[in-house]
C-alpha atoms as a PDB file:
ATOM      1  CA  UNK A   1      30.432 -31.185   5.382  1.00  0.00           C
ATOM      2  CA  UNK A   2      30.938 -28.968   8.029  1.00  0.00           C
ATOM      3  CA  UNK A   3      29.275 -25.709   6.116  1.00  0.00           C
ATOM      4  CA  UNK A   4      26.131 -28.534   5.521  1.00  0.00           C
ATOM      5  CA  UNK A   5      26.060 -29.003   9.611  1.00  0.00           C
ATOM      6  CA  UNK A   6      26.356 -25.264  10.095  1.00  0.00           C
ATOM      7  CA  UNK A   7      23.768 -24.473   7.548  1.00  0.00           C
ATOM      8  CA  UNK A   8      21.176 -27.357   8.888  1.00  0.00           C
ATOM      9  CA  UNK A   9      21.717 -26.197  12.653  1.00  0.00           C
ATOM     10  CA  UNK A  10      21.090 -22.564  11.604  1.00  0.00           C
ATOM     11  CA  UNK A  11      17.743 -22.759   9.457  1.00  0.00           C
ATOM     12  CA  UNK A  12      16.400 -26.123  11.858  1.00  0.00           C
ATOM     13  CA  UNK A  13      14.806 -23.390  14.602  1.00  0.00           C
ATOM     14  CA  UNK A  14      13.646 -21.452  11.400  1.00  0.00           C
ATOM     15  CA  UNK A  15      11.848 -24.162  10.027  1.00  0.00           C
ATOM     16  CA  UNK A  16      10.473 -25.303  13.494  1.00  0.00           C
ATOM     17  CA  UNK A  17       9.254 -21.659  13.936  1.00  0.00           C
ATOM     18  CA  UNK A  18       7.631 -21.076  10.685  1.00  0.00           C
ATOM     19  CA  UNK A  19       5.610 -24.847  11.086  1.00  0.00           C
ATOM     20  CA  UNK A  20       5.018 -23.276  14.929  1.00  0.00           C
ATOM     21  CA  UNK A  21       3.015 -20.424  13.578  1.00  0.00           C
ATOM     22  CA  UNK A  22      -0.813 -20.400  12.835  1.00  0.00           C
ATOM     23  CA  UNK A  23      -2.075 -19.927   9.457  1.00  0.00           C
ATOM     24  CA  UNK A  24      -5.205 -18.257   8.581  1.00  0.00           C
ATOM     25  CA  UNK A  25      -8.250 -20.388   7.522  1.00  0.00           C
ATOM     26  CA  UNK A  26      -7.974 -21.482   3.614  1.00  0.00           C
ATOM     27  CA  UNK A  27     -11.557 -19.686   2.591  1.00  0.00           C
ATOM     28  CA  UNK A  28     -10.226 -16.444   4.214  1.00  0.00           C
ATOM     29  CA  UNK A  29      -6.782 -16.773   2.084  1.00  0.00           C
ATOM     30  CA  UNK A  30      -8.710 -17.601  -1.083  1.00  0.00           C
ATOM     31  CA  UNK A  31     -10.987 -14.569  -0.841  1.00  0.00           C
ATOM     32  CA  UNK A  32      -8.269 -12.138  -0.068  1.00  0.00           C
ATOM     33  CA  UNK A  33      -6.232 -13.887  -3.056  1.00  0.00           C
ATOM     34  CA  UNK A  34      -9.433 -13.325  -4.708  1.00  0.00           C
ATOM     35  CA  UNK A  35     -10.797  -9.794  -4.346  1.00  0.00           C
ATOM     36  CA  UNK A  36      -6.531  -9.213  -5.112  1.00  0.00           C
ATOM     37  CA  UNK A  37      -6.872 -10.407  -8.715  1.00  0.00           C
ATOM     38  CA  UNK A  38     -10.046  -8.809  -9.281  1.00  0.00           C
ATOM     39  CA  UNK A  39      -8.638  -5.425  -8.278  1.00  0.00           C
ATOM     40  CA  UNK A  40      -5.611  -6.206 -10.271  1.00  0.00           C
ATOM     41  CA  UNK A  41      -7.613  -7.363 -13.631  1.00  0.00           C
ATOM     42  CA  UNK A  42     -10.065  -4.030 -13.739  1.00  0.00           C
ATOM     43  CA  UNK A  43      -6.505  -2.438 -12.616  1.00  0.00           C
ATOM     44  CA  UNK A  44      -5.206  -3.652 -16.345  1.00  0.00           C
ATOM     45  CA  UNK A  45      -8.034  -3.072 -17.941  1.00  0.00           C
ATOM     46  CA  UNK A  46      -8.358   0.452 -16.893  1.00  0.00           C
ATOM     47  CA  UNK A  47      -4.914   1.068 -18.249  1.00  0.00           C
ATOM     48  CA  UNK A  48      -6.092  -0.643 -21.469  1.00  0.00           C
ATOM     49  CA  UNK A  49      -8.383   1.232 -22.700  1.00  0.00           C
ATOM     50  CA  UNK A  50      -6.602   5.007 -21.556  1.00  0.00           C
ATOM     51  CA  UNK A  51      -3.560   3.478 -23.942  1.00  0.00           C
ATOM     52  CA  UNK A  52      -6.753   2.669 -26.573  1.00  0.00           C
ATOM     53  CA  UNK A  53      -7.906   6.324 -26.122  1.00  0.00           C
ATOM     54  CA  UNK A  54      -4.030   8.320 -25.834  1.00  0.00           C
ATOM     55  CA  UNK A  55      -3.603   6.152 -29.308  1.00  0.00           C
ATOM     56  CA  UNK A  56      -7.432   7.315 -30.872  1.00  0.00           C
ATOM     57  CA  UNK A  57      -6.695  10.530 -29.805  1.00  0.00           C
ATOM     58  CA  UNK A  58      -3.084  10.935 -30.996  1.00  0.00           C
ATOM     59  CA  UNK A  59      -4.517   9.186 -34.575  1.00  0.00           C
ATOM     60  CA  UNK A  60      -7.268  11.650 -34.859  1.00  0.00           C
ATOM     61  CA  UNK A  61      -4.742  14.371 -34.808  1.00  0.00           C
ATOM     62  CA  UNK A  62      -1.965  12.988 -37.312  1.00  0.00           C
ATOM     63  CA  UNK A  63      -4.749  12.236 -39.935  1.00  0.00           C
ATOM     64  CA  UNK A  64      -5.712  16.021 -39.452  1.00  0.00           C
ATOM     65  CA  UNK A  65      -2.793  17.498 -39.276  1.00  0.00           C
ATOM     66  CA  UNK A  66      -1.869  19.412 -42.562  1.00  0.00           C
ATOM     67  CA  UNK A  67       1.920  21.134 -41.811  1.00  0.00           C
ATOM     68  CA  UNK A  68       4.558  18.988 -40.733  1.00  0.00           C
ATOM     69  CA  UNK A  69       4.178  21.493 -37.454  1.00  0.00           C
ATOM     70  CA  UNK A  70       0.606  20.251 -36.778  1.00  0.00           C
ATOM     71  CA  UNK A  71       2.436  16.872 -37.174  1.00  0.00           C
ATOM     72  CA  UNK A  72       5.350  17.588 -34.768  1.00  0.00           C
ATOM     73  CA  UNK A  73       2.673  18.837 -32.049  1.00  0.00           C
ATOM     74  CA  UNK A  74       0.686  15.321 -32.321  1.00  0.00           C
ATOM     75  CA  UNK A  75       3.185  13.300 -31.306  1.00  0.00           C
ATOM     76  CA  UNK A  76       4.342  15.737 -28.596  1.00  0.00           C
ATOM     77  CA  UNK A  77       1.231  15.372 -27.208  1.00  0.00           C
ATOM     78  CA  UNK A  78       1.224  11.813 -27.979  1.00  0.00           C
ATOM     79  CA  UNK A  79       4.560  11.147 -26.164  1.00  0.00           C
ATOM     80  CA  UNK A  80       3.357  13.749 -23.039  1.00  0.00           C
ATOM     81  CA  UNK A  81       0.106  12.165 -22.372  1.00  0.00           C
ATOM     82  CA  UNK A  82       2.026   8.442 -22.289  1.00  0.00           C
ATOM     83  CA  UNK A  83       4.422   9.675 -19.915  1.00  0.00           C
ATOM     84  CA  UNK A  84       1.672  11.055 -18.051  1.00  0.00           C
ATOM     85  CA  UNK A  85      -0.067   7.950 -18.054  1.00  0.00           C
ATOM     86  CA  UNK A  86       3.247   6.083 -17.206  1.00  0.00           C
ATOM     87  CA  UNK A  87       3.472   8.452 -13.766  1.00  0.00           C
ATOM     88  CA  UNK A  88       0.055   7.857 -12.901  1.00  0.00           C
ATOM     89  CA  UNK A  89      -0.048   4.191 -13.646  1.00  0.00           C
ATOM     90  CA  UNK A  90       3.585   3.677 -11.323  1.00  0.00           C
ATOM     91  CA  UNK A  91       1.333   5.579  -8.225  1.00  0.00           C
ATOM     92  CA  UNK A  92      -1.571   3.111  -8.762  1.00  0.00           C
ATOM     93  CA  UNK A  93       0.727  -0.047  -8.701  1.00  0.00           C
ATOM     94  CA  UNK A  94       2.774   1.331  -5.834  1.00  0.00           C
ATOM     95  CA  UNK A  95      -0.347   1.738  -3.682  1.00  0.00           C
ATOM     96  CA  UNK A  96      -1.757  -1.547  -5.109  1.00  0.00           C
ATOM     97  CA  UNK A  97       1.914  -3.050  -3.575  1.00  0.00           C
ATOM     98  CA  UNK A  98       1.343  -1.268  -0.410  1.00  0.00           C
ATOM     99  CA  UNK A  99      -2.078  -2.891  -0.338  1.00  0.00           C
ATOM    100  CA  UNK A 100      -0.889  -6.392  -0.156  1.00  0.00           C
ATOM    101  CA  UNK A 101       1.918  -6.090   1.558  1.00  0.00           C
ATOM    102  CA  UNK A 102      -0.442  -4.681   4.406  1.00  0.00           C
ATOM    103  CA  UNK A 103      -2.895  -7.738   3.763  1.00  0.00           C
ATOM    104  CA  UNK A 104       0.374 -10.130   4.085  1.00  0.00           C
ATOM    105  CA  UNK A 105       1.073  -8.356   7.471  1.00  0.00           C
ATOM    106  CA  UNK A 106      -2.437  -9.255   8.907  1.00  0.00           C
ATOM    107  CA  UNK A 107      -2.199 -12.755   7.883  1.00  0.00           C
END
């Protein structure tokens, strides 16, 4: 009982503060939200289709690949231009995170 009073007097100001505080207008939220998700979806489909072409690439080269050398350096290529794409895609999402964090900040 007592940790329930202690917990209740602790987080009442909280709550009274965070009520206190002035949201932004809906619309404004919405289009933020908004223009978020449509950065986000041509974001993943960006990334789709450079995994579609690593994959067309890396295909074209095992079906011409004639010594199991030729064969070896495919999918060393294969695996160097995912991990490529892995690094490059982990910088894009970090800025993206940066992004909205900044966009929570203003609200």
């Amino acid at each position: 009982m007592r940790f329930k009073l202690i917990c209740f007097s602790l987080f009442l100001p909280l709550a009274a503060l965070a009520q206190s505080t002035q949201p932004q207008p809906m619309q404004n939220q919405d289009a933020v939200r908004q223009q978020m998700f449509e950065r986000r979806k041509a974001a993943e489909i960006a990334s789709h289709q450079e995994r579609i072409k690593i994959l067309q690439i890396a295909d074209a080269c095992v079906r011409s690949a004639n010594t199991p050398d030729a064969f070896k350096a495919c999918e060393e290529t294969e695996r160097n231009s995912r991990k490529n794409f892995r690094e490059q895609e982990h910088a894009k999402k970090e800025q993206m995170k940066l992004q909205l964090s900044q966009l929570r900040e203003q609200r």
